[in-house]
PDB file of N, CA and C in Angstrom:
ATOM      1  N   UNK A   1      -7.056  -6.217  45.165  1.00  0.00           N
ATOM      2  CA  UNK A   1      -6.685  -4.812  45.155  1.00  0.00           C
ATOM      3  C   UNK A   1      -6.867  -4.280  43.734  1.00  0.00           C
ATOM      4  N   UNK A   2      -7.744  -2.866  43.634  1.00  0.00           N
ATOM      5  CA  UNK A   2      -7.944  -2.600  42.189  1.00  0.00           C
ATOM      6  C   UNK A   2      -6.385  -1.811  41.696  1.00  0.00           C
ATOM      7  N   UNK A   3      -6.181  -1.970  39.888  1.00  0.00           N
ATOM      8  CA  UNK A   3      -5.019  -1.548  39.649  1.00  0.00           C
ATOM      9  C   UNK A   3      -5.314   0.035  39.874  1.00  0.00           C
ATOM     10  N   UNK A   4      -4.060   0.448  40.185  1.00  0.00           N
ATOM     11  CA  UNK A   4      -3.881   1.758  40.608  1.00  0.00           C
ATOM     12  C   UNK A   4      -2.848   2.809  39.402  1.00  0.00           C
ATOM     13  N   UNK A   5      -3.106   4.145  39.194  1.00  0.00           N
ATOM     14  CA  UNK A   5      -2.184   4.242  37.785  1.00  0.00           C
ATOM     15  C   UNK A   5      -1.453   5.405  38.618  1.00  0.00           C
ATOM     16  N   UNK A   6      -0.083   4.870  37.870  1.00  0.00           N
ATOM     17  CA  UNK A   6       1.732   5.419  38.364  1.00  0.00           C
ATOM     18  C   UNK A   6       1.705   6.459  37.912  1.00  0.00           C
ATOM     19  N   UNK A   7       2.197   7.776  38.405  1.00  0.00           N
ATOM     20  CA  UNK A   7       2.129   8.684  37.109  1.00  0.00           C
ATOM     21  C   UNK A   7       3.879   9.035  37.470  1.00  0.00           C
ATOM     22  N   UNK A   8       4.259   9.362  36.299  1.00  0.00           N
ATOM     23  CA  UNK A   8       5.749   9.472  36.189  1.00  0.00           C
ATOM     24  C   UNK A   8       6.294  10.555  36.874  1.00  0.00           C
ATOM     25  N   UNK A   9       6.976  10.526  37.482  1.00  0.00           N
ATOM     26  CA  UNK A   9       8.277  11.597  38.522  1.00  0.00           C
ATOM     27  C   UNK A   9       7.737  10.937  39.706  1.00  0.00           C
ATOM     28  N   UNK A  10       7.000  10.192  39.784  1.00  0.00           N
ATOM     29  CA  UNK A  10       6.677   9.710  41.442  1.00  0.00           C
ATOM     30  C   UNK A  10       7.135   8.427  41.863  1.00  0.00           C
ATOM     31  N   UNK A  11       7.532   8.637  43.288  1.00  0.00           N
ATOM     32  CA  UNK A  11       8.553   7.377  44.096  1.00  0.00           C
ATOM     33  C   UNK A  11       7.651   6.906  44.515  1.00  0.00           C
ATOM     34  N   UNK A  12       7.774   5.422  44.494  1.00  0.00           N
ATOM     35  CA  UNK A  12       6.742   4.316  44.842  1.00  0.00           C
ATOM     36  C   UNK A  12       7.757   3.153  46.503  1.00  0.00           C
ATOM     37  N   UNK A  13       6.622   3.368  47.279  1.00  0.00           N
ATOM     38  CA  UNK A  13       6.943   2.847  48.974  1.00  0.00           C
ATOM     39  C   UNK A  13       5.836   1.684  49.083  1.00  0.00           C
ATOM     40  N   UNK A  14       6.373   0.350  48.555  1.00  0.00           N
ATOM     41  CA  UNK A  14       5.502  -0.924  49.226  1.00  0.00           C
ATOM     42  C   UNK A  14       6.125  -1.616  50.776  1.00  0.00           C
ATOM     43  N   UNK A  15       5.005  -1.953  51.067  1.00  0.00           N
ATOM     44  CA  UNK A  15       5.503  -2.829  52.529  1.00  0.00           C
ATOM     45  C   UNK A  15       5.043  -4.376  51.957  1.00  0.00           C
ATOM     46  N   UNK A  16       6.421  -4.524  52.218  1.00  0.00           N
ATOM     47  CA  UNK A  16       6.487  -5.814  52.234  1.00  0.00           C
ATOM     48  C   UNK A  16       5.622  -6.736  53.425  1.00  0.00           C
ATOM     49  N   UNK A  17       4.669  -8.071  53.012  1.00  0.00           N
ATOM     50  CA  UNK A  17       4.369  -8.609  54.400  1.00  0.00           C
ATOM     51  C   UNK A  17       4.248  -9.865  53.990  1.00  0.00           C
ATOM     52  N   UNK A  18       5.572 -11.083  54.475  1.00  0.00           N
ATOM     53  CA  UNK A  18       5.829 -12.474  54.290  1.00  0.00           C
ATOM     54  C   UNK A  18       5.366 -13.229  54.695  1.00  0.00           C
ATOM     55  N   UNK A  19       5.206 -14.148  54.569  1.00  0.00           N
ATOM     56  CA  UNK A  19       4.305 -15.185  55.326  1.00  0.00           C
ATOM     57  C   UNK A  19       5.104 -16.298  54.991  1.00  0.00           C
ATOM     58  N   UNK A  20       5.156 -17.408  56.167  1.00  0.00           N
ATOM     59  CA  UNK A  20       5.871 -18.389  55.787  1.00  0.00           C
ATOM     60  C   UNK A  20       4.228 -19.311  55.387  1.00  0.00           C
ATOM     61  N   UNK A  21       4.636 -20.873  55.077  1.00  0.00           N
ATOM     62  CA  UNK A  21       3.793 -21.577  55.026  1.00  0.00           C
ATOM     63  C   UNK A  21       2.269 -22.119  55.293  1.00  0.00           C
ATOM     64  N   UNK A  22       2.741 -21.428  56.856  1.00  0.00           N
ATOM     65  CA  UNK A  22       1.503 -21.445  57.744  1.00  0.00           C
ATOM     66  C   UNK A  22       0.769 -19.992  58.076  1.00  0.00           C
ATOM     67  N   UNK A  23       1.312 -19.129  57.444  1.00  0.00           N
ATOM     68  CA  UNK A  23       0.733 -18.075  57.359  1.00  0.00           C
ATOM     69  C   UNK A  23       1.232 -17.027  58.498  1.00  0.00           C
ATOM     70  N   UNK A  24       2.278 -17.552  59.052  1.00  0.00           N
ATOM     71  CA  UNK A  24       3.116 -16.906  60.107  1.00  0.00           C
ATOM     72  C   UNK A  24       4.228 -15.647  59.458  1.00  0.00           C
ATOM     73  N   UNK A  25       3.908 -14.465  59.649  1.00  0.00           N
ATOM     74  CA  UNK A  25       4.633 -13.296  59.246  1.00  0.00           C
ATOM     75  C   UNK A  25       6.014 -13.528  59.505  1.00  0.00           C
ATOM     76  N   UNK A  26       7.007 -13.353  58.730  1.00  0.00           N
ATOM     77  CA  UNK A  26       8.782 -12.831  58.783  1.00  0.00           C
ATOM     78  C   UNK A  26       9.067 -12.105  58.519  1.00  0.00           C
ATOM     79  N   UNK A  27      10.280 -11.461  58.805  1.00  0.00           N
ATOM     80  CA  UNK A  27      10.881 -10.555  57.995  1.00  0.00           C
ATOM     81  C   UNK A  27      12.457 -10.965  57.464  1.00  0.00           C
ATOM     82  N   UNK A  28      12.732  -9.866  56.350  1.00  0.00           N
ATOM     83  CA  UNK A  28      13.475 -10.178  55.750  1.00  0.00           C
ATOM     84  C   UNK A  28      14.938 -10.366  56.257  1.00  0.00           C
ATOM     85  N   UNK A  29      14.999 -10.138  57.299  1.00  0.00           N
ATOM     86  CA  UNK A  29      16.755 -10.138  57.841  1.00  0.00           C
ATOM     87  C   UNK A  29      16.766 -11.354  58.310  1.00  0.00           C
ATOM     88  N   UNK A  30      15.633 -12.176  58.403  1.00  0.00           N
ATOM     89  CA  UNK A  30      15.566 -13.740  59.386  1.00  0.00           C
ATOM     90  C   UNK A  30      16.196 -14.544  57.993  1.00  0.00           C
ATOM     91  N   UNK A  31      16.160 -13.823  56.809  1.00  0.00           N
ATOM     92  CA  UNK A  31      16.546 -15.001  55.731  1.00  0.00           C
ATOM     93  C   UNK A  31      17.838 -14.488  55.532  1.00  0.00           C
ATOM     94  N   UNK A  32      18.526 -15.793  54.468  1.00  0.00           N
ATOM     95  CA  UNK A  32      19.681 -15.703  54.487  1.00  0.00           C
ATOM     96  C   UNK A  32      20.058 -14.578  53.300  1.00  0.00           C
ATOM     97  N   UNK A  33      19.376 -14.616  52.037  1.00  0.00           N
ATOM     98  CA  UNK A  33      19.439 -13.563  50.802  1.00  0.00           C
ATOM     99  C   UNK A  33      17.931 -13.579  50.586  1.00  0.00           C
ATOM    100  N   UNK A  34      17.408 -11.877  49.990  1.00  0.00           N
ATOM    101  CA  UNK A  34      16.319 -11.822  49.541  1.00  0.00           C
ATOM    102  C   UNK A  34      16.192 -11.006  48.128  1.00  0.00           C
ATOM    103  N   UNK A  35      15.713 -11.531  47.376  1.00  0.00           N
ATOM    104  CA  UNK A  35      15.816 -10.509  46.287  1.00  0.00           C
ATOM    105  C   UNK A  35      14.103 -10.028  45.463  1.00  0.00           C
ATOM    106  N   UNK A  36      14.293  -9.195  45.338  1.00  0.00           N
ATOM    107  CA  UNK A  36      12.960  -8.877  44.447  1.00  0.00           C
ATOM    108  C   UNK A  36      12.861  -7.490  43.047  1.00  0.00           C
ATOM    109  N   UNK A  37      12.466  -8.468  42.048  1.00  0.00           N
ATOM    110  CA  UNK A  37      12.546  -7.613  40.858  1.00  0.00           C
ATOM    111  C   UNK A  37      11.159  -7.032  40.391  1.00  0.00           C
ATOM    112  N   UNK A  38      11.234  -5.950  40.196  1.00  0.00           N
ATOM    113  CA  UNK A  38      10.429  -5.433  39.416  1.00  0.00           C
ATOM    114  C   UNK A  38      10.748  -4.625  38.220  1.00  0.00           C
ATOM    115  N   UNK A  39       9.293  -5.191  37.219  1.00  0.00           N
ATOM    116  CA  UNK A  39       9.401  -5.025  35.848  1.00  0.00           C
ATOM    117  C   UNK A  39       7.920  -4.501  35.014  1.00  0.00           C
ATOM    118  N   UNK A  40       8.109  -3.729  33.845  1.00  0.00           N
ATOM    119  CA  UNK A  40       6.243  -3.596  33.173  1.00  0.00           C
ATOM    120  C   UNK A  40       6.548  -4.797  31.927  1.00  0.00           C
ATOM    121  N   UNK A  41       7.550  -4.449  30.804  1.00  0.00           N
ATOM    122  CA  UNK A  41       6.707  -5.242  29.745  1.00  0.00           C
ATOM    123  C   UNK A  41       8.622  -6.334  29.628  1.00  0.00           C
ATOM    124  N   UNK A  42       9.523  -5.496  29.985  1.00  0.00           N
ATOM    125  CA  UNK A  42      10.433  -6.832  30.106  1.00  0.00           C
ATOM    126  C   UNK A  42      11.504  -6.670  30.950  1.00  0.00           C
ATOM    127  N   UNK A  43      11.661  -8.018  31.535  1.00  0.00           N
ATOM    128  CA  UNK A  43      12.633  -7.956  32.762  1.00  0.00           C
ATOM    129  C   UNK A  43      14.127  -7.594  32.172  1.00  0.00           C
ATOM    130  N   UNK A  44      14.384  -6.637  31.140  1.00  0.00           N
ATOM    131  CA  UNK A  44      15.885  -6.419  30.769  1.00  0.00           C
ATOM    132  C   UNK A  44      15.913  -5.134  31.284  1.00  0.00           C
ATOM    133  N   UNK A  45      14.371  -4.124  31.629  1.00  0.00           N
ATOM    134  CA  UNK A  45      14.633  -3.112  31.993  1.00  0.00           C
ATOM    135  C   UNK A  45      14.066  -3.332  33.163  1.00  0.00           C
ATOM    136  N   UNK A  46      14.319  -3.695  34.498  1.00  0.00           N
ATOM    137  CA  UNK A  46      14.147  -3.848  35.629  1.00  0.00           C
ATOM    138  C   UNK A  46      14.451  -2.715  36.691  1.00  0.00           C
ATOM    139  N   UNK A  47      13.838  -2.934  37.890  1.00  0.00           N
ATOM    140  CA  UNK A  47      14.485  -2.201  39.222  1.00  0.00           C
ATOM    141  C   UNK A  47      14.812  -3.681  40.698  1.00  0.00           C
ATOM    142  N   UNK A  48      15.901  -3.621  41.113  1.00  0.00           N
ATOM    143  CA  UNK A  48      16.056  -5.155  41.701  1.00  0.00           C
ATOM    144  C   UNK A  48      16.489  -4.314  43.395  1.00  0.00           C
ATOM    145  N   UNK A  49      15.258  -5.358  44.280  1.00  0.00           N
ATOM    146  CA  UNK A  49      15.556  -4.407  45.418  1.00  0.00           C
ATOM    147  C   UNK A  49      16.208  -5.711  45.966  1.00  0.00           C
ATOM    148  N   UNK A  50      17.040  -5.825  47.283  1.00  0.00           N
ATOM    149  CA  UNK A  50      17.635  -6.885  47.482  1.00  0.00           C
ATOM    150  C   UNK A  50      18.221  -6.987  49.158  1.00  0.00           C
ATOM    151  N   UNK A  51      18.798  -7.762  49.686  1.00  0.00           N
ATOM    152  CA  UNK A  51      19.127  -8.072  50.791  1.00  0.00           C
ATOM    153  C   UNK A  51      20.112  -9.423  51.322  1.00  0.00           C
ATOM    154  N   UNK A  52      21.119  -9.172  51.019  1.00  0.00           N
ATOM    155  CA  UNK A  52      22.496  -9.776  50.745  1.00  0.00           C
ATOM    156  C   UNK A  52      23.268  -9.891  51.886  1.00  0.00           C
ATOM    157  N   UNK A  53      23.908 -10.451  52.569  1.00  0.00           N
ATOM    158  CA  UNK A  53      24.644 -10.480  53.499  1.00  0.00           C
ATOM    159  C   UNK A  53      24.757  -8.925  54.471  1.00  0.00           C
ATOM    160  N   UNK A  54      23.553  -8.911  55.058  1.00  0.00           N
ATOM    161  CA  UNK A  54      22.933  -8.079  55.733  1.00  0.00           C
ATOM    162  C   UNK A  54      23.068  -6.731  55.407  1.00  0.00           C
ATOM    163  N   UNK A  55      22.980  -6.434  54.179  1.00  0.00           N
ATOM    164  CA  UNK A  55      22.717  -5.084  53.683  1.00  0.00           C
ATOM    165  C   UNK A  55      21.937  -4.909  52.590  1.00  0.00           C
ATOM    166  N   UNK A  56      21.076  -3.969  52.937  1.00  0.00           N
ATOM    167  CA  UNK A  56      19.685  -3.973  52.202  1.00  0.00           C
ATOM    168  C   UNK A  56      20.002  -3.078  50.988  1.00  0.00           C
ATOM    169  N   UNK A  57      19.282  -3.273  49.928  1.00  0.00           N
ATOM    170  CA  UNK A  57      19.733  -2.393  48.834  1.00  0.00           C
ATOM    171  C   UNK A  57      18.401  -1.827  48.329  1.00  0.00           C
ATOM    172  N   UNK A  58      17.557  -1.030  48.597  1.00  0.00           N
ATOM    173  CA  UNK A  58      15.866  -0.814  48.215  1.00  0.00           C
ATOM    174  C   UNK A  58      14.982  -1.453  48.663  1.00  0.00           C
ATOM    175  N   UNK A  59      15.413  -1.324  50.184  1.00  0.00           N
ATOM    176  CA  UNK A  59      14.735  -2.342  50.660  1.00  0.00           C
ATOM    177  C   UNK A  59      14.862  -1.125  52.254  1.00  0.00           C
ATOM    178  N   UNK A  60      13.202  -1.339  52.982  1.00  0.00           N
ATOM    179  CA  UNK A  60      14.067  -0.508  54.303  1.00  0.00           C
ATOM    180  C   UNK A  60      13.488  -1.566  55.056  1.00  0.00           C
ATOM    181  N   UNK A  61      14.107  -1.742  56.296  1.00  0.00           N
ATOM    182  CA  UNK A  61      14.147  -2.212  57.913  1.00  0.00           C
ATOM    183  C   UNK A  61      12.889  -1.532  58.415  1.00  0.00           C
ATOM    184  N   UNK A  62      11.540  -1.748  58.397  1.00  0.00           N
ATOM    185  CA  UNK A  62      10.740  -1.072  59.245  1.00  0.00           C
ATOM    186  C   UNK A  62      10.513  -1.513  60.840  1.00  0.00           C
ATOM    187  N   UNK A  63       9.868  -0.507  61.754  1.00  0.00           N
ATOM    188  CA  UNK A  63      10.230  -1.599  63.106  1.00  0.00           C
ATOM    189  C   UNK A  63       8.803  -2.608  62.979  1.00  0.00           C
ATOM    190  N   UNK A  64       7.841  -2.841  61.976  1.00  0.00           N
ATOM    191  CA  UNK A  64       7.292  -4.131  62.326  1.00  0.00           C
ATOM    192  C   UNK A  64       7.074  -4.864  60.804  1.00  0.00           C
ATOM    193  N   UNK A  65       7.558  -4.386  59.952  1.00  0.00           N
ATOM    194  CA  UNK A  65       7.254  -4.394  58.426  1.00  0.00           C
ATOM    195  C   UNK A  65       8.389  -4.254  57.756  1.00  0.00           C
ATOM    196  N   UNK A  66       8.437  -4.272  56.279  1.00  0.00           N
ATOM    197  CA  UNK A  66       9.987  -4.209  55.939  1.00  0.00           C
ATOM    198  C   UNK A  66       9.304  -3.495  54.464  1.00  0.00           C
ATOM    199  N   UNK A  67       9.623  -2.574  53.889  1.00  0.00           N
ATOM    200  CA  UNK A  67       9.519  -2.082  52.532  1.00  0.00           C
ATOM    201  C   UNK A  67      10.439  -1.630  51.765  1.00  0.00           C
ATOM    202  N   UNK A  68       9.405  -1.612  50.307  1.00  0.00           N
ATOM    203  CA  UNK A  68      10.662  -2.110  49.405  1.00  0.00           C
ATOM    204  C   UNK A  68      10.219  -0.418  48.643  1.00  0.00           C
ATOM    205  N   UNK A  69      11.472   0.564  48.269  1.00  0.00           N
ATOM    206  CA  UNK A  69      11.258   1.696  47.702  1.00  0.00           C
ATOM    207  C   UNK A  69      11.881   1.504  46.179  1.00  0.00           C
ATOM    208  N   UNK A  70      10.969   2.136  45.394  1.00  0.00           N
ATOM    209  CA  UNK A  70      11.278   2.231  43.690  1.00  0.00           C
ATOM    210  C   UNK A  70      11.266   4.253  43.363  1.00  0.00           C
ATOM    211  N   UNK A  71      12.187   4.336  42.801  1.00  0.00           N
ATOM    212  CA  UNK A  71      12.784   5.691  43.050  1.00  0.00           C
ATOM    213  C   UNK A  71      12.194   6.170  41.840  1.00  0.00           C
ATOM    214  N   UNK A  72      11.611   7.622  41.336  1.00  0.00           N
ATOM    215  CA  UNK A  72      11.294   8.151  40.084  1.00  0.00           C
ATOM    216  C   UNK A  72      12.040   7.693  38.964  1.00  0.00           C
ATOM    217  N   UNK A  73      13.176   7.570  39.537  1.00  0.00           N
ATOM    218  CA  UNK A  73      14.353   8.054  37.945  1.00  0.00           C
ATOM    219  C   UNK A  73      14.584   6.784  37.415  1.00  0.00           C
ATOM    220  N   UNK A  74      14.638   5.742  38.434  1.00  0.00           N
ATOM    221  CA  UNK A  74      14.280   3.824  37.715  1.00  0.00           C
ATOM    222  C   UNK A  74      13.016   3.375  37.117  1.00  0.00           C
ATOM    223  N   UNK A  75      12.174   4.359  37.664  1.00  0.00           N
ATOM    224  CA  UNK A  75      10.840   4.078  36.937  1.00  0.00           C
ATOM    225  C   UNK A  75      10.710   4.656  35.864  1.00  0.00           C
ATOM    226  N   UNK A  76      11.155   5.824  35.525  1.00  0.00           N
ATOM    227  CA  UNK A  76      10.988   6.529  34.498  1.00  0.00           C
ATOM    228  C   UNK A  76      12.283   5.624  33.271  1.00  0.00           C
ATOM    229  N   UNK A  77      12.829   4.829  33.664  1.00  0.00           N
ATOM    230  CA  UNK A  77      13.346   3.686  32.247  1.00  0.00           C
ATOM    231  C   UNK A  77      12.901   3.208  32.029  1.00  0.00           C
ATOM    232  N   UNK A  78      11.446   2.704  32.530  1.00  0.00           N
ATOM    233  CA  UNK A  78      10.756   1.430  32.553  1.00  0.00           C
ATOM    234  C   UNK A  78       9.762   1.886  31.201  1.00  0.00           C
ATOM    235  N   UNK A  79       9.337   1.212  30.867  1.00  0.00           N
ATOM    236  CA  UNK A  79       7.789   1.073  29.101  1.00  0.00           C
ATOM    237  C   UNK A  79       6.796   1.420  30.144  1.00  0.00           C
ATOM    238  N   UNK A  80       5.781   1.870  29.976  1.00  0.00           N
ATOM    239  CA  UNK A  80       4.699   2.126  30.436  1.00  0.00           C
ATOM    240  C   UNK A  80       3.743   0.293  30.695  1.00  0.00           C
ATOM    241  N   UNK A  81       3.213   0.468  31.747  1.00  0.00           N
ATOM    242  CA  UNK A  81       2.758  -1.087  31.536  1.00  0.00           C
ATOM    243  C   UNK A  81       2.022  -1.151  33.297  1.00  0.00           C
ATOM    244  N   UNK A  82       1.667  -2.713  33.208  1.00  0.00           N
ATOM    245  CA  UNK A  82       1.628  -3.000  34.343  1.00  0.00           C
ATOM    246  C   UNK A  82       2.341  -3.571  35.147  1.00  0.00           C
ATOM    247  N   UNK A  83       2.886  -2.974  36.226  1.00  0.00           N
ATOM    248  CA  UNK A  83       3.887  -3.218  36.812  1.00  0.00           C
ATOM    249  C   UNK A  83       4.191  -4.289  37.863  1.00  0.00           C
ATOM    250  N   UNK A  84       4.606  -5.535  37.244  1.00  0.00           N
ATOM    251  CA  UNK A  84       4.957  -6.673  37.738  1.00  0.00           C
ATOM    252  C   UNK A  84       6.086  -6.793  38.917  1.00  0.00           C
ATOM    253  N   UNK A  85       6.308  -8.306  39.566  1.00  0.00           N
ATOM    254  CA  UNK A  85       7.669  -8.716  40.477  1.00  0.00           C
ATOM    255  C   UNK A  85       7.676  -9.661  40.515  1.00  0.00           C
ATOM    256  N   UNK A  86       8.884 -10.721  40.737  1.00  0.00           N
ATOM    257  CA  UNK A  86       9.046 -11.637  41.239  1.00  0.00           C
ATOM    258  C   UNK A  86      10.254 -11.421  41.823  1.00  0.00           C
ATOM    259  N   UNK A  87      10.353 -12.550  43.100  1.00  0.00           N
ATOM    260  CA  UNK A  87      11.200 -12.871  43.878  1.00  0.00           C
ATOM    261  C   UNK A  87      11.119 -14.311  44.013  1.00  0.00           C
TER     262      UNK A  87
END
């Protein structure tokens, strides 16, 4: 996928799509906790979407997909950069 450029005041909507081992799709409510951070140049200024004892926190329930939303006003703390995650 080529990089794509963010421009600031705008809300960012990824779909999440898991795969277990064998390449078999899940979703996130089948696990027990899910977490996922995103960051540009350091993880102290982060946005953390998550899924905790069945309540999602930046995170939505789609009916076949599950996505993860990053809001203007968390992005706009962030350094300009390329915008990383781990989970």
């Amino acid at each position: 996928m080529p990089i794509q450029k963010i421009f600031k005041g705008s809300d960012l909507l990824f779909d999440l799509k898991l795969t277990d081992a064998n390449g078999e799709l899940f979703r996130i409510k089948t696990l027990k906790e899910f977490n996922i951070i995103f960051y540009t140049t350091t993880k102290d200024i982060s946005i953390e979407c998550s899924y905790v004892d069945s309540v999602y926190t930046g995170i939505i329930e789609g009916d076949e997909i599950d996505s993860v939303v990053l809001n203007s006003s968390d992005l706009a703390l962030m350094e300009d950069g390329i915008l990383k995650y781990t989970y």
